[in-house]
Structure formats: C-alpha cells, structure tokens
Protein backbone atom coordinates (compact mmCIF):
# COMPACT_ATOMS: atom_id res chain seq x y z
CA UNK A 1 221.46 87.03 2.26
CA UNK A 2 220.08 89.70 4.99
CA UNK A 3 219.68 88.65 8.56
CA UNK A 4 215.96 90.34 7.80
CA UNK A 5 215.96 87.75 5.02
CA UNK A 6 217.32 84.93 6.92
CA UNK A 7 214.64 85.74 10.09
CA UNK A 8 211.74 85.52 6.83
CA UNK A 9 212.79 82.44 6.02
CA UNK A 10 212.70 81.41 9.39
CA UNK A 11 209.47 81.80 10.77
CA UNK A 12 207.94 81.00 6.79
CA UNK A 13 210.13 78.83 5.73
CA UNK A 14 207.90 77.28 2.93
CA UNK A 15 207.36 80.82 1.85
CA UNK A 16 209.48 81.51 -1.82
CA UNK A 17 211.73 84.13 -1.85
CA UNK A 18 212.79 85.27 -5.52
CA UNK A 19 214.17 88.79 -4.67
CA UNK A 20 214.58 90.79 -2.31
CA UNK A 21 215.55 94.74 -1.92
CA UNK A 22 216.99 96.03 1.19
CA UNK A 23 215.96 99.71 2.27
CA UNK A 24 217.81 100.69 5.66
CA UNK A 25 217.05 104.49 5.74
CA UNK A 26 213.95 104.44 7.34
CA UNK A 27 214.05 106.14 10.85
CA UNK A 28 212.38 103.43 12.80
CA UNK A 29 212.35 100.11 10.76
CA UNK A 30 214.71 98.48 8.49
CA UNK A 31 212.31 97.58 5.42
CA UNK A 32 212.47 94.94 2.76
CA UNK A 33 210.49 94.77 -0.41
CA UNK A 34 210.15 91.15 -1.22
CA UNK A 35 208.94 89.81 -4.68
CA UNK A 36 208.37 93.33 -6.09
CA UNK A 37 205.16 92.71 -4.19
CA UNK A 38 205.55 92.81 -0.78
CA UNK A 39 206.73 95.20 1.98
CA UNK A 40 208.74 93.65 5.51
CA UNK A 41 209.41 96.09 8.00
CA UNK A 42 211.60 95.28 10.88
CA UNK A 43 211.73 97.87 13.96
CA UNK A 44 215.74 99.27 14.99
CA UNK A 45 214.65 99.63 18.69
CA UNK A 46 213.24 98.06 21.30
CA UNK A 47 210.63 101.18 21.22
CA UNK A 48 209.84 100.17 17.78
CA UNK A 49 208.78 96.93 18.51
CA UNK A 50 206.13 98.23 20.92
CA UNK A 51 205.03 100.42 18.16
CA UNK A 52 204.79 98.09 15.57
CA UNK A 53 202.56 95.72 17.66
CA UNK A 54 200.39 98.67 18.38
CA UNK A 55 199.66 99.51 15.00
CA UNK A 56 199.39 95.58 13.33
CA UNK A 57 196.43 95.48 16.08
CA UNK A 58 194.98 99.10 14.76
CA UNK A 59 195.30 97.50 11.33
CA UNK A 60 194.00 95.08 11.29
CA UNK A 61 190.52 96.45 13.50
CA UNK A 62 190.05 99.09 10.13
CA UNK A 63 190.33 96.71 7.95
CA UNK A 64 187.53 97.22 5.28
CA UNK A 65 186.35 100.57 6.98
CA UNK A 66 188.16 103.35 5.19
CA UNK A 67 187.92 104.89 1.54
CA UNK A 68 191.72 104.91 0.85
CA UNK A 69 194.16 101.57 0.67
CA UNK A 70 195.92 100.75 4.14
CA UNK A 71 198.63 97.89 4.88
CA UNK A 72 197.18 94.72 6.34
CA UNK A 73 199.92 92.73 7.83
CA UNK A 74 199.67 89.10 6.15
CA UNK A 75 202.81 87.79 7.92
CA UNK A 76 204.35 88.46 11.36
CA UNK A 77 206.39 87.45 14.08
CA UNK A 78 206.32 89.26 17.33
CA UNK A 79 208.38 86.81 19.44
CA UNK A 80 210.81 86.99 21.01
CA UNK A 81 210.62 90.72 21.49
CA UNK A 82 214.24 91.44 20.18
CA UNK A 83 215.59 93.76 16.92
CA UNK A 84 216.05 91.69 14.70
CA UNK A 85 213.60 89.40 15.40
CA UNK A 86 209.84 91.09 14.94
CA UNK A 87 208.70 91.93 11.30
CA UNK A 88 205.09 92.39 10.00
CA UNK A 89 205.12 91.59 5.93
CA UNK A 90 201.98 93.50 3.92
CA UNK A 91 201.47 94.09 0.32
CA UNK A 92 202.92 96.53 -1.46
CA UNK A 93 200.87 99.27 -2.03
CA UNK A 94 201.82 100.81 -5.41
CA UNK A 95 202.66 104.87 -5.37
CA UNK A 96 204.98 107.35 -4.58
CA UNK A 97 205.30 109.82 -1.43
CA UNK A 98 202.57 112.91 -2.20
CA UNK A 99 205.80 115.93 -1.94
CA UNK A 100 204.53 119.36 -2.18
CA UNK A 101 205.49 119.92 -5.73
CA UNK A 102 203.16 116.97 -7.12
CA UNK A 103 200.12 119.65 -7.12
CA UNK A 104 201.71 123.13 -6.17
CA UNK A 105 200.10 125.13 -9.02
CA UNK A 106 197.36 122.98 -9.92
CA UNK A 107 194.07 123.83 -8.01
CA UNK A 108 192.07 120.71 -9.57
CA UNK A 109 194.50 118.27 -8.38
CA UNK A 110 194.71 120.49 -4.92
CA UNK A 111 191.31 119.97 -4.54
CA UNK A 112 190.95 116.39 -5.16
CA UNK A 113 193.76 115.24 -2.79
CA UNK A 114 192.28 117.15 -0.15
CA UNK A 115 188.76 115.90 -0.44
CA UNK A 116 190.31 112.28 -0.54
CA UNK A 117 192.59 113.45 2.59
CA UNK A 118 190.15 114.98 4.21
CA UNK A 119 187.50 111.65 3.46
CA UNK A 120 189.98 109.57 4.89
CA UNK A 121 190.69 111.65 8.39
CA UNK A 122 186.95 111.81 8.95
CA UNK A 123 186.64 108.18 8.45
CA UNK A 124 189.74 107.19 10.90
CA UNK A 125 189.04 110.14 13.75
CA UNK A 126 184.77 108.75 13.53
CA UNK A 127 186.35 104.90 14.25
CA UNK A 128 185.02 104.15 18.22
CA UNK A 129 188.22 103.04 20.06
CA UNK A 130 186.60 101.15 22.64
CA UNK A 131 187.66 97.81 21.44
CA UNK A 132 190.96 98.66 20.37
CA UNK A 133 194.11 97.26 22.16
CA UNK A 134 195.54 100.68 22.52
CA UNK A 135 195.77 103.13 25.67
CA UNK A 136 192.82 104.79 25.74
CA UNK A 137 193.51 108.93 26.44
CA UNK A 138 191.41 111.59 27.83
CA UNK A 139 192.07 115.61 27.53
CA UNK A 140 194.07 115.21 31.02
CA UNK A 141 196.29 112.68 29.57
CA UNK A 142 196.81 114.46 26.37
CA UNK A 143 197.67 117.97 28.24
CA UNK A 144 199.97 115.47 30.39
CA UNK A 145 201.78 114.55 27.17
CA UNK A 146 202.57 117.76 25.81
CA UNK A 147 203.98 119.00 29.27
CA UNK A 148 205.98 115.77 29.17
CA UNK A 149 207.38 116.46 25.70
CA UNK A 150 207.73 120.06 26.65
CA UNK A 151 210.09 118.64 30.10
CA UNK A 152 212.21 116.49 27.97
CA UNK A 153 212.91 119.36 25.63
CA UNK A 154 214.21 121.21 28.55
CA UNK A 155 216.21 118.53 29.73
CA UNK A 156 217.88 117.07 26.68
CA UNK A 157 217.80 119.39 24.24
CA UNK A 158 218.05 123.01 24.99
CA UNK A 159 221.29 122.55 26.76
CA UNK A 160 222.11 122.08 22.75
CA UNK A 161 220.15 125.71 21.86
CA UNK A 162 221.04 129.34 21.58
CA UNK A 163 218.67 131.75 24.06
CA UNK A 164 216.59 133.01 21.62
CA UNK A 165 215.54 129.51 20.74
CA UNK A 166 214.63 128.58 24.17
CA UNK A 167 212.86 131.47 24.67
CA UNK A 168 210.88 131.09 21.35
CA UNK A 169 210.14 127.43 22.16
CA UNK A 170 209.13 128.04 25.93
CA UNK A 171 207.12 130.93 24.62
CA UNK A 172 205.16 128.46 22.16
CA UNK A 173 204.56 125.93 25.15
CA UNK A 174 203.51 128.37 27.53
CA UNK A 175 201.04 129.89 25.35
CA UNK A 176 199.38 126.89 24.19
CA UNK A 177 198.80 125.45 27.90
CA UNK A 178 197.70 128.78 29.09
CA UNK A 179 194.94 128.67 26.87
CA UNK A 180 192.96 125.20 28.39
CA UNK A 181 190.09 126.05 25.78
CA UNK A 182 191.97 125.00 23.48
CA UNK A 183 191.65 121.61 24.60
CA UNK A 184 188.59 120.59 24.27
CA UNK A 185 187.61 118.23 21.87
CA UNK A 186 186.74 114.50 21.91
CA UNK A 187 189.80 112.56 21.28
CA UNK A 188 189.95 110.29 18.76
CA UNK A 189 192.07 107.43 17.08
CA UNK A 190 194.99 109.28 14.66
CA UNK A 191 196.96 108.53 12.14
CA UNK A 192 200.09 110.19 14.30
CA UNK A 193 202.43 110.71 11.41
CA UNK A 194 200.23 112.30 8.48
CA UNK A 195 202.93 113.75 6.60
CA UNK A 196 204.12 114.01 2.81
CA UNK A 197 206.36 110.52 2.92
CA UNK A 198 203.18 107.94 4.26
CA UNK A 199 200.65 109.32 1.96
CA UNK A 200 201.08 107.99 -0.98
CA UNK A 201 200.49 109.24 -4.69
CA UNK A 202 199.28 107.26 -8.43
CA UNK A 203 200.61 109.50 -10.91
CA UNK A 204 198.90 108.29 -13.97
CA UNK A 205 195.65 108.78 -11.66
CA UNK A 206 196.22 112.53 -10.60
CA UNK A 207 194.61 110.03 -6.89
CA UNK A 208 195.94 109.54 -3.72
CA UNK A 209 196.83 105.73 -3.85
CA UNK A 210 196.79 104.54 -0.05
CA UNK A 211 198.04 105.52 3.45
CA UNK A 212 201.05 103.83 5.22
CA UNK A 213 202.97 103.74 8.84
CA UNK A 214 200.66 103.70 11.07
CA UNK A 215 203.65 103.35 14.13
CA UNK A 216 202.35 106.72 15.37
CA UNK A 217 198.83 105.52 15.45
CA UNK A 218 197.06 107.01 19.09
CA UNK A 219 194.31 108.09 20.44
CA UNK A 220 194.75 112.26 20.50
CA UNK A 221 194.20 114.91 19.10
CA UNK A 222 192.41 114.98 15.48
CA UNK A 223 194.41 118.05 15.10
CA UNK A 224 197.83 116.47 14.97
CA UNK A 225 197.24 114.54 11.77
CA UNK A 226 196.48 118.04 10.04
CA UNK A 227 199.92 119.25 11.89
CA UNK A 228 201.22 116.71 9.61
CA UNK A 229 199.60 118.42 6.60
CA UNK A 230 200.32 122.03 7.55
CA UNK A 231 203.92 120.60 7.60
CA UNK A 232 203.82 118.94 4.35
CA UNK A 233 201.99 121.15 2.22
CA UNK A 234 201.21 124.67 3.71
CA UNK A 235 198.41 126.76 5.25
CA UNK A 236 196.73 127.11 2.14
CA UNK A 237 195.85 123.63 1.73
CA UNK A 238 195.07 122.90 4.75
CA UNK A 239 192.55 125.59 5.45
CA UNK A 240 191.10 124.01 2.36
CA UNK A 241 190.81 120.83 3.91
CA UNK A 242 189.13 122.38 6.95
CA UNK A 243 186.26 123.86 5.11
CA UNK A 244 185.69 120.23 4.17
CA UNK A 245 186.12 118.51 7.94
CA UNK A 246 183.57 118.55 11.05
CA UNK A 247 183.85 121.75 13.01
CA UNK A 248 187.32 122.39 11.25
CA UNK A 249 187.12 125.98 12.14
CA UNK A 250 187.93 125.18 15.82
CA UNK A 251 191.21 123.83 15.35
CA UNK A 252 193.96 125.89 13.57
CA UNK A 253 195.52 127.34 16.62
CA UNK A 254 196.37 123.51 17.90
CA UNK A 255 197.03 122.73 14.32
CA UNK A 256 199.76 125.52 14.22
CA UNK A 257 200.95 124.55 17.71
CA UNK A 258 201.67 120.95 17.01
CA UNK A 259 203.61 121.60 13.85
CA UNK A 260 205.75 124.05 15.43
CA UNK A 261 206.55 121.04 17.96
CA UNK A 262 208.05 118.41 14.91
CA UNK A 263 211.31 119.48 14.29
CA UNK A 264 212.67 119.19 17.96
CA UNK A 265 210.64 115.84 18.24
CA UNK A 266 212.88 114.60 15.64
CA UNK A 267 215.67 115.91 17.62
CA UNK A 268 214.66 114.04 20.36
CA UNK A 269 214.40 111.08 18.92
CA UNK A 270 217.90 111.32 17.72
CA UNK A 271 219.35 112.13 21.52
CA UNK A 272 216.52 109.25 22.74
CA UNK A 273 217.34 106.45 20.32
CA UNK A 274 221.37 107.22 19.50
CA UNK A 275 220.00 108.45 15.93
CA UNK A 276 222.63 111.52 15.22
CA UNK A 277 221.46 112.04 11.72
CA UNK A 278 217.77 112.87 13.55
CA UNK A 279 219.00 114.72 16.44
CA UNK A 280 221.03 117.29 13.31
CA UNK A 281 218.06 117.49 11.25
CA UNK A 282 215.87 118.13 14.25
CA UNK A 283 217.57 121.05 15.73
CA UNK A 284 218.82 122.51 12.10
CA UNK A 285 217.71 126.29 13.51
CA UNK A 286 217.81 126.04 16.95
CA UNK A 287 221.89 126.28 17.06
C-alpha cells in the first residue's frame, strides 16, 4: 500500500478502496486513480500545495457555469500543510490528452474542437473574479510578473546558455515591454496551463470531453491560455480560434510572446523545485 493510499484511508477511513493505480510522473502532483473512477492528486512541493488550494476554491466557484466537464473536488484534506499530506480526490473524467495528431488533416474535426475550445475560454475569461479567493491582478501587476520571470531567467538560468540564446531571449523581453500597448486589456480569470495534456479528448465522439489542472488557474492575461494552444497545436488553429473569440484580433503578438516564454519556465521550475528532468527539457536549445 502507497503512503498516498495510506493518507486516503486516513482522513476517509470508511471510504472502500478496491484498487488503486499509482501515476508518479506528473510534474507537480503525485496522482492516484482510485476505483477506475476516481482521480487523487497529491502536490510534490510545498509550492504545490498553495496551488492546489487555489484552484479546489476556483473549482468549485465554476461549478455548473461552463459548457465543457471540469473536476470538482469531492474529497480533500488540506491540513497539515505538508507533502504528503494534502490531496483533493474528483471523478474521473473519461478521455485522452487532445495531441496534435488527433485532428492534423481533418478540417471538420479542427473546427469543432476549436469552437468547443474557444466556447469554453469565453465562458472562463467572462467569469467576474470579485468573489474569488484568489489575488486579484491589475495590468501593473501583470507587467510586474513578466519582468520578474524575465529577472529570474537572468539569474538562474542563462548562466546555463550560449550568447546567442541570451541575446535572443533578452531581445524577446525587451521588445514585448517596450511596446506598453500591448498591455491593455481587462484581465481576467485563466485557465494558466491550456495545453495539449489537460484538454482532454472522446474518441468515439470526434468531442472534446472535459478540461483538467487547473493549478495554474490566475487572474491574467486571456492571452496566455491561447499561448497554450499556439504551443500545442500551431498558428493555424489558433488564428482559427480567434476569428471565433471577442476582439481576438488584438492579441496575437502577446499570444506569440508568451509561448516563446514556456520552455525556459519549465527550466525554471526544474532549477526552482530540484526537478532535473524539467530544468533538461526546458533549456533543450538554449545550450
């Protein structure tokens, strides 16, 4: 038996446990499906936990509210604050991750998993955050975030990178902050981690079957969660998704920006959180 298991049966211990499938690659939580039917996660840092309480309370306040399936976390434990110890439990939403390849080629399915995409952002980004437990950001924080990001870069991970990859990356923060028209826009509450792996797919369906990992979750920048798109699944598609979403035409240029930012967040991680495996990936062309 797991110590996630054992910490289950702990705070539920009336709760039945018939099996039980341990999945320890995640990058920030240890997860367990229990009963076929259910989905633990369990953060690996102290960071983590903060996160995870952050997005059981964004949860559960969109409950209801949006088009696509979203976890709702039907068991938890938040004390103590220790690894180990804090878990949310949801049910399993059935699907696989949404990679690239599941439409490349087919225009009718393209179409249809933006349109559901696209439903879904609209939905989240139009939620009012004024009652949500969650830091509340303006443009000044948000411009104070990216020139944080872009410090710690400096500091911890371009002693790591060749010249022209400094110069490239100070060249792509520069820019951007040069430009202060480009922020302006009413922030909004995001999904923070709108990528290929948390969206996922029903095969049989041709649908998008739900949305999951909301540890990201913040009040930003609408245009991140289409970073996370752009990432996943090209220009192409997202410019079709942006024909489709509320003054869309506005935001490529922070779109573009933000994407070109993931791979050395992931490094960063890795350095932040003793993660080598995400520090490598992260700065895979930056040597």
């Amino acid at each position: 038996m797991s110590i996630h298991e054992k910490r289950i049966r702990e705070v539920y211990p009336e709760f039945e446990i018939t099996s039980c499938e341990v999945n320890e690659i995640g990058q920030n939580n240890d997860v367990l499906i229990v009963n076929d039917s259910l989905v633990f996660r369990f953060p690996k840092y102290v960071e983590g936990i903060r996160k995870l309480k952050k997005e059981t309370s964004v949860l559960e306040s969109i409950k209801g509210n949006l088009s696509l399936p979203v976890p709702y976390p039907l068991y938890q434990s938040m004390e103590p604050e220790e690894v180990g110890k804090v878990f949310t439990g949801y049910r399993l939403i059935e699907g696989e991750p949404l990679w690239s390849g599941v439409f490349k080629d087919n225009e009718e399915h393209s179409l249809k998993i933006a349109t559901q995409l696209v439903k879904f952002l609209t939905e989240l980004h139009s939620r009012s955050v004024e009652d949500l437990e969650i830091e509340k950001k303006s443009i000044a924080d948000i411009r104070s975030s990216i020139e944080d990001l872009y410090e710690r870069f400096i500091e911890k991970l371009f002693p790591h990178m060749n010249e022209k990859a400094k110069l490239e990356v100070s060249r792509h923060f520069d820019s951007f902050l040069s430009q202060s028209e480009l922020l302006d826009f009413e922030p909004v509450l995001t999904h923070g981690d709108f990528g290929a792996s948390n969206i996922l797919w029903d095969r049989e369906r041709n649908e998008v079957a739900g949305i999951i990992d909301f540890g990201e979750s913040e009040v930003g920048d609408p245009a991140y969660d289409f970073a996370g798109l752009l990432s996943s699944y090209g220009e192409h598609f997202v410019r079709s998704c942006l024909e489709m979403y509320p003054n869309g035409d506005r935001i490529f240029d922070r779109i573009n920006f933000y994407r070109g930012t993931f791979a050395l967040q992931e490094a960063l991680h890795g350095i932040e959180n003793d993660d080598p495996e995400a520090f490598e990936n992260g700065m895979k062309g930056y040597r």
